[in-house]
Protein backbone atom coordinates (compact mmCIF):
# COMPACT_ATOMS: atom_id res chain seq x y z
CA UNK A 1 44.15 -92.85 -92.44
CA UNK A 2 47.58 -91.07 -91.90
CA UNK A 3 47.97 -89.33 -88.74
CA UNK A 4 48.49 -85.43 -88.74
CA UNK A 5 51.48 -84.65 -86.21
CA UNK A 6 51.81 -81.29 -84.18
CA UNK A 7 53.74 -80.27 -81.47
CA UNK A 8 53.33 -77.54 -78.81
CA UNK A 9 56.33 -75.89 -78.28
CA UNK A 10 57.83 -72.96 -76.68
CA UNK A 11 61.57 -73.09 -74.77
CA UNK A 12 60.09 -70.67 -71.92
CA UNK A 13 58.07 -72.58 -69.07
CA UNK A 14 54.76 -72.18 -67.65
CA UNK A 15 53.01 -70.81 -71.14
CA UNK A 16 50.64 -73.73 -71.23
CA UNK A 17 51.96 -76.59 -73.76
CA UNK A 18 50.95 -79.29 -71.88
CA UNK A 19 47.69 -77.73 -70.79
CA UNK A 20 47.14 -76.92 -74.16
CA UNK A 21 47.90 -80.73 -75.26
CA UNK A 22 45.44 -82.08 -73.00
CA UNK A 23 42.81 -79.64 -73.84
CA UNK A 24 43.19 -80.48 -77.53
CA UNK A 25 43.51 -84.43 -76.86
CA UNK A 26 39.98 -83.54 -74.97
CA UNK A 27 38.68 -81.83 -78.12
CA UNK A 28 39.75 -84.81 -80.51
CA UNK A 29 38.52 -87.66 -78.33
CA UNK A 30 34.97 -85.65 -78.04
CA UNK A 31 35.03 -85.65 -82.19
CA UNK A 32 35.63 -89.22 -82.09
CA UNK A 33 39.09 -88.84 -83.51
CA UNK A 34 41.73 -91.54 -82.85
CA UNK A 35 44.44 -89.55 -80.99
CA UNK A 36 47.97 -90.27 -80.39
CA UNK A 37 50.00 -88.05 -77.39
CA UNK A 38 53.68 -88.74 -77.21
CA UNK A 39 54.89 -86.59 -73.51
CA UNK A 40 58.63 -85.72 -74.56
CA UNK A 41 58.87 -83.98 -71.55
CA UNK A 42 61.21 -85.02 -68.94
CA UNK A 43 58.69 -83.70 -66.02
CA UNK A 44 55.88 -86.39 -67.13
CA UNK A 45 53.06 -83.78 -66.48
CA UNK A 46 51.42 -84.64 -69.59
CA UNK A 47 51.40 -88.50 -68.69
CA UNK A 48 50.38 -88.25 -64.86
CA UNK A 49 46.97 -86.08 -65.93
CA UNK A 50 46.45 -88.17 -69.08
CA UNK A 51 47.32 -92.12 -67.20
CA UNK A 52 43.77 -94.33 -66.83
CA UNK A 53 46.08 -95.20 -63.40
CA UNK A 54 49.39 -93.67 -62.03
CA UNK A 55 52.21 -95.85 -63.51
CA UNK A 56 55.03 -97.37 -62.10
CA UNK A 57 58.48 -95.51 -62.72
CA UNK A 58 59.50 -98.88 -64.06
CA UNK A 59 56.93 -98.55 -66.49
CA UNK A 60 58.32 -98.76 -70.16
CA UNK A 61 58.06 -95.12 -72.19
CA UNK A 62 59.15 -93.21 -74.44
CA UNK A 63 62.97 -93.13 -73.16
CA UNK A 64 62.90 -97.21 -73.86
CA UNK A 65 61.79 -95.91 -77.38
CA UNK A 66 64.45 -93.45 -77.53
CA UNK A 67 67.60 -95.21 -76.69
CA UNK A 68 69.95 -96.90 -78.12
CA UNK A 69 70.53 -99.30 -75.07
CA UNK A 70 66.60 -101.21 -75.85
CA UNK A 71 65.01 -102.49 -78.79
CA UNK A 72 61.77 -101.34 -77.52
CA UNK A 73 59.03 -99.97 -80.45
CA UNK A 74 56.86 -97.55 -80.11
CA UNK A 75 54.06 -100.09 -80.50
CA UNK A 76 54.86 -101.40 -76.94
CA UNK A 77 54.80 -98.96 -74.65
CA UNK A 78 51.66 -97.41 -75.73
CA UNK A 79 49.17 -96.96 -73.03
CA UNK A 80 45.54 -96.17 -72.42
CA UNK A 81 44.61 -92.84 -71.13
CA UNK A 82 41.25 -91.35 -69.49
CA UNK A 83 39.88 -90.69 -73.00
CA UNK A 84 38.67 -93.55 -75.09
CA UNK A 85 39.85 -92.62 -78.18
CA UNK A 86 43.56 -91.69 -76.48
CA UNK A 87 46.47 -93.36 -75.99
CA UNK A 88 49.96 -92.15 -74.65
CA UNK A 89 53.43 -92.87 -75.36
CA UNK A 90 54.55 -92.19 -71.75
CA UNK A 91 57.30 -90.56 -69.75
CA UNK A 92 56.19 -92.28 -66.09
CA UNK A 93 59.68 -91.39 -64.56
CA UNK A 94 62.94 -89.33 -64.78
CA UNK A 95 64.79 -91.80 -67.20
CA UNK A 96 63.95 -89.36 -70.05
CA UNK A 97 66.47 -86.82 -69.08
CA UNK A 98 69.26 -89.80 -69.54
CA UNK A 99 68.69 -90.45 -72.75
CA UNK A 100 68.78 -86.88 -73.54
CA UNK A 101 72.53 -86.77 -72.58
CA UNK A 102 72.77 -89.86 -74.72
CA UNK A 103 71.22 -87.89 -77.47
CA UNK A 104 73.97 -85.33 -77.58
CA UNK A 105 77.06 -87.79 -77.94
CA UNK A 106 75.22 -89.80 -80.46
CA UNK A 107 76.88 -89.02 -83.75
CA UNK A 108 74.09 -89.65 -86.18
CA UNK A 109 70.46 -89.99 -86.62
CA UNK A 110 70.03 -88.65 -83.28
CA UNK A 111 67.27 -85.92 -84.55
CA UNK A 112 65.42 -88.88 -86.32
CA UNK A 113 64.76 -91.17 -83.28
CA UNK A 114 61.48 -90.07 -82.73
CA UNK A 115 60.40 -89.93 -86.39
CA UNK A 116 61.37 -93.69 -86.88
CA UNK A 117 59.65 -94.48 -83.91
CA UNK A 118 56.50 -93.71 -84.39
CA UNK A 119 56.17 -94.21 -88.54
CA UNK A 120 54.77 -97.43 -88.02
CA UNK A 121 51.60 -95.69 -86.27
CA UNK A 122 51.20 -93.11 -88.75
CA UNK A 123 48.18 -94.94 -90.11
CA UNK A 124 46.74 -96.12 -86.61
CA UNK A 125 45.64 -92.70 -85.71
CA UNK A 126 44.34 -89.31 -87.26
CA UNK A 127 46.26 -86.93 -85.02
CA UNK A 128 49.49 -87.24 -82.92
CA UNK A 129 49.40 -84.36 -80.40
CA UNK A 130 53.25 -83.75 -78.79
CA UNK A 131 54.16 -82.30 -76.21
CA UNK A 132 57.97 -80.86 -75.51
CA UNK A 133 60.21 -79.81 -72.42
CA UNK A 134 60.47 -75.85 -71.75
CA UNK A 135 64.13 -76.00 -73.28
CA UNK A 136 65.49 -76.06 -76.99
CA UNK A 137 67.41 -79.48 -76.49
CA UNK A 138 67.87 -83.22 -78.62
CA UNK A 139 63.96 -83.83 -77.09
CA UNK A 140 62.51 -81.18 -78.67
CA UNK A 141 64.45 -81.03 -81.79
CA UNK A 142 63.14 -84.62 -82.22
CA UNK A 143 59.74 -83.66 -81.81
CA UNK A 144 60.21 -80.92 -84.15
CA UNK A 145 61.13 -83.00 -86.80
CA UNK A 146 58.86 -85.81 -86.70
CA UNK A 147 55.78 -83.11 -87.01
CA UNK A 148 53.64 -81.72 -90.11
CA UNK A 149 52.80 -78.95 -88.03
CA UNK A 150 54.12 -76.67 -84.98
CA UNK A 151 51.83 -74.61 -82.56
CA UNK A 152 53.04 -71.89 -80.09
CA UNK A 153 52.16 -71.58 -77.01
CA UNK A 154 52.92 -68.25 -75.35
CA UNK A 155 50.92 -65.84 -73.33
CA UNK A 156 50.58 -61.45 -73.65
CA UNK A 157 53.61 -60.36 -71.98
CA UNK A 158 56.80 -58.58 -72.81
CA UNK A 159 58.76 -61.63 -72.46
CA UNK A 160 56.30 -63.85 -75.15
CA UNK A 161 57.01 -60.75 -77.90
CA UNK A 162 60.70 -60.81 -77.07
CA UNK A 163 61.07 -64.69 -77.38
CA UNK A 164 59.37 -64.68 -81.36
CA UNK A 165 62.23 -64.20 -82.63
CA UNK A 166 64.45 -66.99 -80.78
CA UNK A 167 61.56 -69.61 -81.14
CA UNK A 168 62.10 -68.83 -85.12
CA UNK A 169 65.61 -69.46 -85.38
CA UNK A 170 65.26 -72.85 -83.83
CA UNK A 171 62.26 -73.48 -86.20
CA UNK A 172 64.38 -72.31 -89.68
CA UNK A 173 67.14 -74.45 -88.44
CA UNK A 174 65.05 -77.38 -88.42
CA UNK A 175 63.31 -76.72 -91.19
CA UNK A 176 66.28 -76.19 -93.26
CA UNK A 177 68.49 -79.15 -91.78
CA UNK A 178 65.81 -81.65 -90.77
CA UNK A 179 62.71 -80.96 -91.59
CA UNK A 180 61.83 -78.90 -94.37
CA UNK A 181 57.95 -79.59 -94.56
CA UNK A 182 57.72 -78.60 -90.59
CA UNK A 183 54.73 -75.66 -91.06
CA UNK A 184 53.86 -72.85 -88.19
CA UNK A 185 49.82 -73.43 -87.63
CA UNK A 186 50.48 -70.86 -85.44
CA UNK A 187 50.47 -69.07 -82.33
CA UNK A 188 48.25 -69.41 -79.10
CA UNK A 189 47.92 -67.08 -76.40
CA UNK A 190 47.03 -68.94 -73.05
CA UNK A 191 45.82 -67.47 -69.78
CA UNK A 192 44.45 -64.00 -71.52
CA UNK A 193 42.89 -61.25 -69.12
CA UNK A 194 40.62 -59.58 -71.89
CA UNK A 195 39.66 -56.75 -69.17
CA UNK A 196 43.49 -55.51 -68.51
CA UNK A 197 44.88 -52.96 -70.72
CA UNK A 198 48.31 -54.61 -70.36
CA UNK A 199 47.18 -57.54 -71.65
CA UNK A 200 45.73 -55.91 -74.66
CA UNK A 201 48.46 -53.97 -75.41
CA UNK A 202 50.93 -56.42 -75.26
CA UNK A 203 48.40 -59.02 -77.42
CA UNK A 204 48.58 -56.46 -79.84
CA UNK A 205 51.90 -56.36 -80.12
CA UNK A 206 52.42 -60.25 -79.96
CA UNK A 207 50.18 -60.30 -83.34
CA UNK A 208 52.17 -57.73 -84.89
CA UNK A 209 55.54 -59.72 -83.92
CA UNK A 210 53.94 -62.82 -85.64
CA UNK A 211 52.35 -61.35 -88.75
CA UNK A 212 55.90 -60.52 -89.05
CA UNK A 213 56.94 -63.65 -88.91
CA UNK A 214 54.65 -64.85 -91.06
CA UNK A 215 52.50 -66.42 -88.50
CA UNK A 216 49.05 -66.39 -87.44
CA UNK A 217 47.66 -66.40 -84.00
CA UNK A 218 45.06 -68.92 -83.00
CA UNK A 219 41.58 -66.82 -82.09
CA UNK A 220 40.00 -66.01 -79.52
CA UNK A 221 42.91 -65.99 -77.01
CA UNK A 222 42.50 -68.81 -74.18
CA UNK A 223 40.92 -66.81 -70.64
CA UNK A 224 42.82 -67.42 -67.40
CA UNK A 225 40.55 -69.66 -65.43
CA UNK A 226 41.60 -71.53 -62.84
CA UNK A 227 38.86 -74.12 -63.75
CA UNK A 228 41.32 -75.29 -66.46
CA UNK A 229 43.98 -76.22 -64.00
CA UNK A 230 41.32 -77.82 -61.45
CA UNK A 231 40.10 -80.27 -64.69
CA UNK A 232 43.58 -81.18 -65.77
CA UNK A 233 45.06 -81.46 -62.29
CA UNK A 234 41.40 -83.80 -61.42
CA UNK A 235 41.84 -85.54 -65.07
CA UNK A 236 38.34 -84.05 -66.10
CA UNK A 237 36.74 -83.33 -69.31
CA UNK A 238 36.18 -79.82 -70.01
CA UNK A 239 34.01 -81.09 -73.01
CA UNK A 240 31.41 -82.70 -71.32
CA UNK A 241 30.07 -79.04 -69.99
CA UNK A 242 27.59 -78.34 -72.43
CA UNK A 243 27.61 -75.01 -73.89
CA UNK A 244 30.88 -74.14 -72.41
CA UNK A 245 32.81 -71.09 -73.74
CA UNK A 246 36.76 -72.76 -73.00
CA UNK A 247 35.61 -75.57 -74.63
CA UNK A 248 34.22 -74.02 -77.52
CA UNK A 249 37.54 -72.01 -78.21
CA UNK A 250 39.34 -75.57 -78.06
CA UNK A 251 37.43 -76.80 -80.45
CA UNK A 252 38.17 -73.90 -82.56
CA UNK A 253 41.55 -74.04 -82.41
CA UNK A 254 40.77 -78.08 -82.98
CA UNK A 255 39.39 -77.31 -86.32
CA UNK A 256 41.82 -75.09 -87.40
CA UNK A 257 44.26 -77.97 -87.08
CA UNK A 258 42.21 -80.98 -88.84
CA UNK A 259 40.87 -78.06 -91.35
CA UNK A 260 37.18 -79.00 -90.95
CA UNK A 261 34.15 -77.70 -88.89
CA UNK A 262 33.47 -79.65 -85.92
């Protein structure tokens, strides 16, 4: 077993990466896969809905892991998460956004921190699922480059088409400085109103600015619903509703990333 590693990524806020992340960690645990998240956000969403228990600020994460002031591994500060196949490289307080400004002095190796950190796991899980800050900064650039794969996360609007073309600058400089085996699975669209001509027009054009990329996006698009933010903010499963449609597109868009039927 050698772990497949994506990351969710988009520099604009409020698109849904984290949402996303949990609703794909959700998919993988109800498949039985042995799932990895790693919250490289600053904010600690990811790691307060995903936590068995609320941790400590105190508690050891992911910015022991990332700086150069600990010899923390990776190994130890993995925790358990409401999922049984799940654990969580954590961000349980603010320190993240230290090391960060530690990143940006550090001379070398600074894009690699994360890769190192988490090779010695690679054959502990099948997926790593990651999930980045809404910036282009040293967190996200790590994430970037210790991935396989990158997914999207944008919604229909004028601003998602406009920001294609910045999100692929950051990706070719990775990929041609760090990281040249970094692929784009794609593109998901999150909260979509299918009945709203606005979103449909601007859908249409998101797919056209992708195909032009190069890129795919994930289908169907992801409904609004506020159901999705009542089962992350409660730390639900929205798998365990049998025969539900949202959970059925997640484990579409699951598939498409393991490359199997499920």
């Amino acid at each position: 077993m050698s772990a497949k590693i994506y990351t969710f990524f988009n520099q604009k806020g409020g698109v849904g990466k984290t949402t996303t992340t949990y609703l794909q960690a959700d998919a993988a645990n109800s498949k039985g896969l042995k799932t990895l998240l790693i919250d490289t956000d600053p904010q600690g969403n990811l790691t307060k809905s995903t936590s068995q228990e609320p941790l400590p600020a105190d508690t050891a994460g992911l910015a022991d892991v990332l700086t150069s002031r600990a010899d923390t591994t990776a190994q130890e500060v993995i925790t358990p998460t409401i999922w049984e196949n799940v654990d969580l490289i954590p961000t349980p307080s603010r320190a993240l956004d230290l090391v960060r400004d530690e990143l940006l002095v550090t001379p070398t190796g600074r894009e690699n921190r994360l890769k190192k950190a988490i090779k010695p796991l690679l054959d502990e899980y099948d997926l790593i699922l990651i999930d980045c800050p809404p910036s282009i900064d040293m967190l996200t650039i790590n994430a970037l480059v210790a991935s396989q794969g990158l997914i999207i996360i944008t919604q229909a609007a004028l601003w998602s088409v406009d920001g294609i073309a910045e999100l692929m600058q950051t990706v070719q400089a990775v990929q041609e400085n760090y990281n040249e085996n970094l692929r784009i699975e794609g593109v998901v669209v999150n909260q979509f109103i299918k009945n709203t001509n606005s979103a449909r027009h601007w859908l249409s054009d998101l797919e056209e600015a992708a195909n032009s990329q190069g890129m795919k996006l994930f289908y169907p698009p992801m409904p609004q619903a506020v159901r999705i933010k009542e089962i992350t903010e409660s730390s639900s499963s929205l798998q365990e509703v049998s025969n539900d449609e949202l959970a059925r597109i997640q484990r579409v868009y699951l598939e498409k990333l393991i490359g199997e039927e499920i």
